[in-house]
PDB file of N, CA and C in Angstrom:
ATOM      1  N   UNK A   1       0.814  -1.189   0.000  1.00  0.00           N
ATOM      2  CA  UNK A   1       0.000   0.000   0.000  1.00  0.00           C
ATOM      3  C   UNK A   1       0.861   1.257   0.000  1.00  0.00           C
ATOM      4  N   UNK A   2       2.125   1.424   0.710  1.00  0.00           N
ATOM      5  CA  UNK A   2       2.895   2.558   1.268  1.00  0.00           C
ATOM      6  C   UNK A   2       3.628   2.833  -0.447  1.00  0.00           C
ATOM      7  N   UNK A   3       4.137   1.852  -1.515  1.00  0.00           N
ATOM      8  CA  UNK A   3       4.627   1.890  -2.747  1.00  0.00           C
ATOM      9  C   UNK A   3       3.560   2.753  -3.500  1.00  0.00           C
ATOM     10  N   UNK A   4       2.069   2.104  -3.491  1.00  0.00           N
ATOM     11  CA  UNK A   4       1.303   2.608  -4.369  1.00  0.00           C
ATOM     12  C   UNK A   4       1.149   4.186  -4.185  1.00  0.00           C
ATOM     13  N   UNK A   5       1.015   4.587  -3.178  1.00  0.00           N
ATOM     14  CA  UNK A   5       0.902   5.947  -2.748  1.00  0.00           C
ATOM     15  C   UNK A   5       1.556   7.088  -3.268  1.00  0.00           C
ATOM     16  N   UNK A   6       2.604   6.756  -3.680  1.00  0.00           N
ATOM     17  CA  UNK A   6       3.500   8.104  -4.353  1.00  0.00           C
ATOM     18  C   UNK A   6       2.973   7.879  -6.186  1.00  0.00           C
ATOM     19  N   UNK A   7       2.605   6.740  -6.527  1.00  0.00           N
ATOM     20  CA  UNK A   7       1.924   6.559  -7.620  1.00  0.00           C
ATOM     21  C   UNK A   7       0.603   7.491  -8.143  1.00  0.00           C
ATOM     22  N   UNK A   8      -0.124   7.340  -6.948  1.00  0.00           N
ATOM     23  CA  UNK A   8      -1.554   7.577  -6.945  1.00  0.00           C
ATOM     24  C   UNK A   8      -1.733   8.970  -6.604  1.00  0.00           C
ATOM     25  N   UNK A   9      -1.032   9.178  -6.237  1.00  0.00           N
ATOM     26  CA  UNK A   9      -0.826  10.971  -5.058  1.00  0.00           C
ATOM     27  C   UNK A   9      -0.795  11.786  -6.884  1.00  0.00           C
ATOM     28  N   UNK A  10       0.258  11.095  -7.503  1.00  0.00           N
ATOM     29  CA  UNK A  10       0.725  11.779  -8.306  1.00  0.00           C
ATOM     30  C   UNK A  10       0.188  12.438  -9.691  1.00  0.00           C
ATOM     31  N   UNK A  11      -0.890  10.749  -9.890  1.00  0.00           N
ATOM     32  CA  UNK A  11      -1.861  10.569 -10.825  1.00  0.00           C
ATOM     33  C   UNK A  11      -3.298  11.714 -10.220  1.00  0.00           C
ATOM     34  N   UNK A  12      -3.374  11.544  -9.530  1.00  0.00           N
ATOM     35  CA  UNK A  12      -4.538  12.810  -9.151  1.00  0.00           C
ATOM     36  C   UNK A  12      -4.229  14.324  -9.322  1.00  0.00           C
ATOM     37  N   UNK A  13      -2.814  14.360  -8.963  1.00  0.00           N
ATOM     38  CA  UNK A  13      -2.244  15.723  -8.958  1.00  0.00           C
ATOM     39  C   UNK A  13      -2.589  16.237 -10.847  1.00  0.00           C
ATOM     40  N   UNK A  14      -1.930  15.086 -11.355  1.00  0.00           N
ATOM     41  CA  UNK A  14      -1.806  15.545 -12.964  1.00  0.00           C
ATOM     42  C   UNK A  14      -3.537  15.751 -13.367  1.00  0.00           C
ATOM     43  N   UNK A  15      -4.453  14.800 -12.991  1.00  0.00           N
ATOM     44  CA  UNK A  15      -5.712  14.665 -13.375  1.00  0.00           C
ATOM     45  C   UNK A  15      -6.333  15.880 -12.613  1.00  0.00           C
ATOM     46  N   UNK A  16      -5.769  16.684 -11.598  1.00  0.00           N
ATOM     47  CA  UNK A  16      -6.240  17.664 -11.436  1.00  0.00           C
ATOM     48  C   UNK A  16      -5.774  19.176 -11.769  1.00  0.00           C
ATOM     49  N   UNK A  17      -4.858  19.300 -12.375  1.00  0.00           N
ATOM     50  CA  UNK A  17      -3.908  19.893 -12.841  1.00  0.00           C
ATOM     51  C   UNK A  17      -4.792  19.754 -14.638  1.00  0.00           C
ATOM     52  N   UNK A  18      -4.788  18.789 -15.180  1.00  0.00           N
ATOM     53  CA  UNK A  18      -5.658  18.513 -16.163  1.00  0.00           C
ATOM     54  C   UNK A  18      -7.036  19.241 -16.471  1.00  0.00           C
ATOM     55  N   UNK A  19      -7.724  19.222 -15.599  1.00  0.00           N
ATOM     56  CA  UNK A  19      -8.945  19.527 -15.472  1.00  0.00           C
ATOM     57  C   UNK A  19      -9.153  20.960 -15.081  1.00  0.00           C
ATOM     58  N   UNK A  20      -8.371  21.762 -14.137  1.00  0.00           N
ATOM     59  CA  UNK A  20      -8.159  23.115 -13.817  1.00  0.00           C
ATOM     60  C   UNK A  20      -7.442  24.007 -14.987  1.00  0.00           C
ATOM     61  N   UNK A  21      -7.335  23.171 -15.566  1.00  0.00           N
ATOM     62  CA  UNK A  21      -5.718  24.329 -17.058  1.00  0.00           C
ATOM     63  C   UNK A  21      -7.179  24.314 -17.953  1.00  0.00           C
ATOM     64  N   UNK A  22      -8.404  23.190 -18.341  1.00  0.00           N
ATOM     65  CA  UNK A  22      -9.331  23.639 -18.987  1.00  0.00           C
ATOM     66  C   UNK A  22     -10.673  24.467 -18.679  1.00  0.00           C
ATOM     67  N   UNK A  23     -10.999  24.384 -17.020  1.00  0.00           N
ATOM     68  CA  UNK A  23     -11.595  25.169 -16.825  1.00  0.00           C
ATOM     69  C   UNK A  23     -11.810  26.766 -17.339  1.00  0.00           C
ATOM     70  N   UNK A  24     -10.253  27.163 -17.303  1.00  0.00           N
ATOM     71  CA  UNK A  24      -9.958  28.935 -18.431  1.00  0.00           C
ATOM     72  C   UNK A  24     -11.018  28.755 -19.209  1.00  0.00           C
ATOM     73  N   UNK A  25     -11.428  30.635 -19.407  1.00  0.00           N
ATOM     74  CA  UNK A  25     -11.934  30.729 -20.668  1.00  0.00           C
ATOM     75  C   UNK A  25     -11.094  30.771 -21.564  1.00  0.00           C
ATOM     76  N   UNK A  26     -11.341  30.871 -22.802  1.00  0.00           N
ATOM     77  CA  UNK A  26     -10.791  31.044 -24.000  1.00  0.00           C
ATOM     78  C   UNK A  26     -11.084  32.322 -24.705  1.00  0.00           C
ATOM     79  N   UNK A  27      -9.942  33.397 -24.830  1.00  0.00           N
ATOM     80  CA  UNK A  27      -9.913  34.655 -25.195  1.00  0.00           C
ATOM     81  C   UNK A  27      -9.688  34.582 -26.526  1.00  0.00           C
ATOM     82  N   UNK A  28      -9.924  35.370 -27.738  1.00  0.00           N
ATOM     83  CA  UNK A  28      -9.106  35.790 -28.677  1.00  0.00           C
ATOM     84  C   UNK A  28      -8.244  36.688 -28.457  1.00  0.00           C
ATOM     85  N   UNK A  29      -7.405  37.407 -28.818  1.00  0.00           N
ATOM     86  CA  UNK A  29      -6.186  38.250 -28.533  1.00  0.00           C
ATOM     87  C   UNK A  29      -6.560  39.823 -28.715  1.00  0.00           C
ATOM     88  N   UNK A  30      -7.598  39.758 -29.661  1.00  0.00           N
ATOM     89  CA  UNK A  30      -7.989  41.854 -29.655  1.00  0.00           C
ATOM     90  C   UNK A  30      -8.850  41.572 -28.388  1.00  0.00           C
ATOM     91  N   UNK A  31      -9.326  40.824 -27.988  1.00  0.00           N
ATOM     92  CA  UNK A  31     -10.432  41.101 -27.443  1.00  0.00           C
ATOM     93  C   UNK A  31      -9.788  41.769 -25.723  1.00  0.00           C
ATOM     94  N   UNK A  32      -8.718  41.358 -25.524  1.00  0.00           N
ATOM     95  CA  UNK A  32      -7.972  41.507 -24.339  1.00  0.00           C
ATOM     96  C   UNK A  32      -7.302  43.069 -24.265  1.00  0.00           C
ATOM     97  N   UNK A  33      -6.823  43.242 -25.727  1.00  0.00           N
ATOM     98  CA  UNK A  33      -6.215  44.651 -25.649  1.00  0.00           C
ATOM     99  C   UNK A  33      -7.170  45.641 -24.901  1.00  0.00           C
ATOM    100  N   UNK A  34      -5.642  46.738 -24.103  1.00  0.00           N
ATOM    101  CA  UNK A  34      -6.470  47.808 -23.439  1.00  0.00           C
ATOM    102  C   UNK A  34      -5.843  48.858 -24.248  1.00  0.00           C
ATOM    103  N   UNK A  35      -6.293  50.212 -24.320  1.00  0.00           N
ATOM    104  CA  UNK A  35      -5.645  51.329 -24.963  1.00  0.00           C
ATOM    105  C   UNK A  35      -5.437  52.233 -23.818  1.00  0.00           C
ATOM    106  N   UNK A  36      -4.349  53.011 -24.206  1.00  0.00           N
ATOM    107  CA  UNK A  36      -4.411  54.311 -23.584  1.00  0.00           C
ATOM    108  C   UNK A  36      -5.361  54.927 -23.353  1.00  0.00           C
ATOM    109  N   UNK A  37      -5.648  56.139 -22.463  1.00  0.00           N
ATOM    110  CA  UNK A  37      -6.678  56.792 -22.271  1.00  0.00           C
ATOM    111  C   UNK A  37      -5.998  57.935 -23.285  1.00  0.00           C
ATOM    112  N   UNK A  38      -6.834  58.638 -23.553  1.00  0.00           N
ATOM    113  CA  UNK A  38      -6.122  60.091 -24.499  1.00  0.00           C
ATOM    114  C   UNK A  38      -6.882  61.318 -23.546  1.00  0.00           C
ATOM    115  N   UNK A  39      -5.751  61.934 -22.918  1.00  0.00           N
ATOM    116  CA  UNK A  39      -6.435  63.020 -21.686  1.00  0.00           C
ATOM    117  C   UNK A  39      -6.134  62.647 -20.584  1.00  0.00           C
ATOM    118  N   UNK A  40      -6.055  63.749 -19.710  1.00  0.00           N
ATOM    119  CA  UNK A  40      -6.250  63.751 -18.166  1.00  0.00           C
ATOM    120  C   UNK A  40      -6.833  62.922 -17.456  1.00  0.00           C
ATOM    121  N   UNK A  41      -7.446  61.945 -16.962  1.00  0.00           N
ATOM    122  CA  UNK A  41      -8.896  62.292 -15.809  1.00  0.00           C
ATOM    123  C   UNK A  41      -8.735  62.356 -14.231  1.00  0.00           C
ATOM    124  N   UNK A  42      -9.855  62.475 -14.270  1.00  0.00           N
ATOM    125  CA  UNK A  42      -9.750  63.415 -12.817  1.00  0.00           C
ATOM    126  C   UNK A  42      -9.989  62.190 -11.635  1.00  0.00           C
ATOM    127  N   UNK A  43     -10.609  62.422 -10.603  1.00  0.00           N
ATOM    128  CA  UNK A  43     -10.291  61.495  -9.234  1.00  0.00           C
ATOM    129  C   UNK A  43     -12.135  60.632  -9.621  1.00  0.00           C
ATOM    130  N   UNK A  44     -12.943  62.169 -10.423  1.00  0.00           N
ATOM    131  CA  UNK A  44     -14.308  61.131 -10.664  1.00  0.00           C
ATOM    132  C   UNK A  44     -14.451  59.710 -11.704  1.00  0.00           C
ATOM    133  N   UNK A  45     -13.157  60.377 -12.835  1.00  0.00           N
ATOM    134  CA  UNK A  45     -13.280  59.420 -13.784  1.00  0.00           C
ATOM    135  C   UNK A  45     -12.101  58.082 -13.329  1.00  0.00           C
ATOM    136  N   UNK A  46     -11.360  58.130 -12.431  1.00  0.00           N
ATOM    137  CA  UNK A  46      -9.980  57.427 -11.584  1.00  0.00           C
ATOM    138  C   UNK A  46     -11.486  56.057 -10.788  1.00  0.00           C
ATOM    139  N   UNK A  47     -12.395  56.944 -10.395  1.00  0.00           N
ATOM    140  CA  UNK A  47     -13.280  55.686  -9.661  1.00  0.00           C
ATOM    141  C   UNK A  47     -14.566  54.832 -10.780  1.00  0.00           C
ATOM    142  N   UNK A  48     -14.158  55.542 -11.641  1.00  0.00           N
ATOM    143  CA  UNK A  48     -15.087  54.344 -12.635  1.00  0.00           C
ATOM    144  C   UNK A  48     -14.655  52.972 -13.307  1.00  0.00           C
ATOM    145  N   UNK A  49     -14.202  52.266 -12.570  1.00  0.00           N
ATOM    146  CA  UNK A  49     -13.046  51.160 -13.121  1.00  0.00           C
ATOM    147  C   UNK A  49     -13.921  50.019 -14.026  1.00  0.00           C
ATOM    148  N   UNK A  50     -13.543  49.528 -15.132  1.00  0.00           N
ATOM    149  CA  UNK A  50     -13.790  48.596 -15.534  1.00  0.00           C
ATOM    150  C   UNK A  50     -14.212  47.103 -14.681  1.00  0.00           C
ATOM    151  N   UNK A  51     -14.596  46.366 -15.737  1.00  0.00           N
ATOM    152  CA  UNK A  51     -15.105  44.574 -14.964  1.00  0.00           C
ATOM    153  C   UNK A  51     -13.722  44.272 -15.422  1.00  0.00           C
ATOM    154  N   UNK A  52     -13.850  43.108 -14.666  1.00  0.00           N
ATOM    155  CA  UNK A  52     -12.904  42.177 -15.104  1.00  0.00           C
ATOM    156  C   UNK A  52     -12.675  41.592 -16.314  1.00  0.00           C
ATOM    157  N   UNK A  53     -13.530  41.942 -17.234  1.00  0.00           N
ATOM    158  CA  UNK A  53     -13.186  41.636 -18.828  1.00  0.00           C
ATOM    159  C   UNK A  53     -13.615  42.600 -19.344  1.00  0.00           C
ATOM    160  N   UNK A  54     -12.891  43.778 -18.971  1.00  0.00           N
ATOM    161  CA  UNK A  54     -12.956  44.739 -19.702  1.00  0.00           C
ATOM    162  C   UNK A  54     -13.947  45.227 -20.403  1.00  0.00           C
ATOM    163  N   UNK A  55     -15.031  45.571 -19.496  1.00  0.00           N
ATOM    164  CA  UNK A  55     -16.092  45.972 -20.153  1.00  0.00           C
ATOM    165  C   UNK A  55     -16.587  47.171 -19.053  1.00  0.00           C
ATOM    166  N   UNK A  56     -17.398  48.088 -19.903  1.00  0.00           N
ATOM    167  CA  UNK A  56     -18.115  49.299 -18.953  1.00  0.00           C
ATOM    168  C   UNK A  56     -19.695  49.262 -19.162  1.00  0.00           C
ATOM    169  N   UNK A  57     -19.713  49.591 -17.679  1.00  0.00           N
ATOM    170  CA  UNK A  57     -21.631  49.281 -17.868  1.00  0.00           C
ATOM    171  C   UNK A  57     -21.908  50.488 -18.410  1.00  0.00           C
ATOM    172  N   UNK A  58     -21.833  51.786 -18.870  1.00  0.00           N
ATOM    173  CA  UNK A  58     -22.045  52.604 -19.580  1.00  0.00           C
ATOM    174  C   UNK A  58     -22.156  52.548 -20.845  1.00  0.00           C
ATOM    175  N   UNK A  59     -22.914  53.138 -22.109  1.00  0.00           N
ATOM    176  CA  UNK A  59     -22.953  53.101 -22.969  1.00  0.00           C
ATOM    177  C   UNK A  59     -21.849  54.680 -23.741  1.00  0.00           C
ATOM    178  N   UNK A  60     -21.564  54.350 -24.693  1.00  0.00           N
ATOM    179  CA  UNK A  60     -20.215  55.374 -25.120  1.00  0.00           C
ATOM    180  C   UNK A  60     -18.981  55.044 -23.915  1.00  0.00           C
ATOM    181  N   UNK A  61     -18.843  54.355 -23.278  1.00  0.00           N
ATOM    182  CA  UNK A  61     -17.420  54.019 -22.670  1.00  0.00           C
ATOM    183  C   UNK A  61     -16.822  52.935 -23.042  1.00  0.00           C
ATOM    184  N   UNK A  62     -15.770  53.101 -23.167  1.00  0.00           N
ATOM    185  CA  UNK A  62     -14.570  52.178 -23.511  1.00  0.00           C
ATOM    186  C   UNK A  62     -13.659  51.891 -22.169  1.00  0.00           C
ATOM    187  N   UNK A  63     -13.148  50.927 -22.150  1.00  0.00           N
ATOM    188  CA  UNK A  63     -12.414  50.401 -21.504  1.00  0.00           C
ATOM    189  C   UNK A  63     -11.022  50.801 -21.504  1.00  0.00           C
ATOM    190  N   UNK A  64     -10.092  51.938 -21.004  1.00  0.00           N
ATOM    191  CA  UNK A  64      -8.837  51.914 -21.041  1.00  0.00           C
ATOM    192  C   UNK A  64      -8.121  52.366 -19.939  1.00  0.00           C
ATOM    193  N   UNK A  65      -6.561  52.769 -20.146  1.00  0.00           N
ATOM    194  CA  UNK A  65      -5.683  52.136 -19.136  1.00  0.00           C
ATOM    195  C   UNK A  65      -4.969  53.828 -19.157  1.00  0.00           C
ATOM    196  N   UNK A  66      -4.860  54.210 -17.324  1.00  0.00           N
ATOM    197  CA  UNK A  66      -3.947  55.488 -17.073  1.00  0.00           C
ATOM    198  C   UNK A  66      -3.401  54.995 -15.626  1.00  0.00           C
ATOM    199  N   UNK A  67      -2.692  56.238 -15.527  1.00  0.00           N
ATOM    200  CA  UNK A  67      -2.162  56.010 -14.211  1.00  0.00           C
ATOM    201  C   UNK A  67      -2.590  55.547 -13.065  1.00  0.00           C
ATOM    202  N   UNK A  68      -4.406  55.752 -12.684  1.00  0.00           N
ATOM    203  CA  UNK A  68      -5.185  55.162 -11.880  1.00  0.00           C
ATOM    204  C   UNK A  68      -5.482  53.410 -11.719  1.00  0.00           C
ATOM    205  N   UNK A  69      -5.470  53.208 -13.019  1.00  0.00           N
ATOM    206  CA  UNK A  69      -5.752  51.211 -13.204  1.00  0.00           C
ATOM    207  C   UNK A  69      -6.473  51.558 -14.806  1.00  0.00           C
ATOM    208  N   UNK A  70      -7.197  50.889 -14.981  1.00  0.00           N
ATOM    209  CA  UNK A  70      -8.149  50.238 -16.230  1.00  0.00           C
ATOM    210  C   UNK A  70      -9.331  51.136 -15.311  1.00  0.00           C
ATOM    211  N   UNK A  71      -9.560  52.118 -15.933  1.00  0.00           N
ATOM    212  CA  UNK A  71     -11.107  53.060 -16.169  1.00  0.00           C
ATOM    213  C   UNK A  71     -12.136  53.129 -17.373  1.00  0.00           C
ATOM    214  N   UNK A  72     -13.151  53.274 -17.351  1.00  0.00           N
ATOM    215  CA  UNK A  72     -14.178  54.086 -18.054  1.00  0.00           C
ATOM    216  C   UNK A  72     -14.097  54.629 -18.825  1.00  0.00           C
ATOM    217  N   UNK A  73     -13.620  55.275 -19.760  1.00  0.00           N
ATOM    218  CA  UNK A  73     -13.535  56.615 -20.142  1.00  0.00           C
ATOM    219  C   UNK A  73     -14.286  56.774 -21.054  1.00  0.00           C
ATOM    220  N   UNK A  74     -14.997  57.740 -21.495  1.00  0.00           N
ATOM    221  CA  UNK A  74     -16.256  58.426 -22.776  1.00  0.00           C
ATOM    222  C   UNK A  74     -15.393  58.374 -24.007  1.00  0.00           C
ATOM    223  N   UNK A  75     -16.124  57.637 -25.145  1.00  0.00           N
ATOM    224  CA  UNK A  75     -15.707  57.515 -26.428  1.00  0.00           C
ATOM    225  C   UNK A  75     -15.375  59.325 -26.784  1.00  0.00           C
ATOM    226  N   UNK A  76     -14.642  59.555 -27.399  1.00  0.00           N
ATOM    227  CA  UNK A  76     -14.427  60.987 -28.167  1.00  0.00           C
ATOM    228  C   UNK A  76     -14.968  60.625 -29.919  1.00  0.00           C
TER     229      UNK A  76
END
């Protein structure tokens, strides 16, 4: 029993290791890009931060990147 164990330990590790690497979603590559912001913003537009996939619940906002993190910002 004490032999099989480093066998079996190991086989679960990979089969779970297996199964967690496919859980990920699957991105295409534009879809990830962030852009610059073009402009200033201020401490109101610094607290409008994006989701986690880059998206804004606003309509005319885009998703991009300044000194604050990944914000909001109004299409121009």
């Amino acid at each position: 029993m004490k032999s099989r164990m480093p066998l079996s330990l190991t086989l679960l590790c990979v089969v779970l290791l297996c199964v967690l690497g496919e859980m990920k979603s699957k991105h295409d590559g534009d879809e990830l890009l962030v852009e610059e912001c073009s402009g200033e913003p201020n401490i109101v537009d610094c607290a409008q931060k994006c989701s986690r996939t880059f998206k804004c619940a606003q309509k005319n906002h885009v998703c991009c990147w300044t000194y604050c993190g990944n914000i909001c910002w109004e299409k121009v």
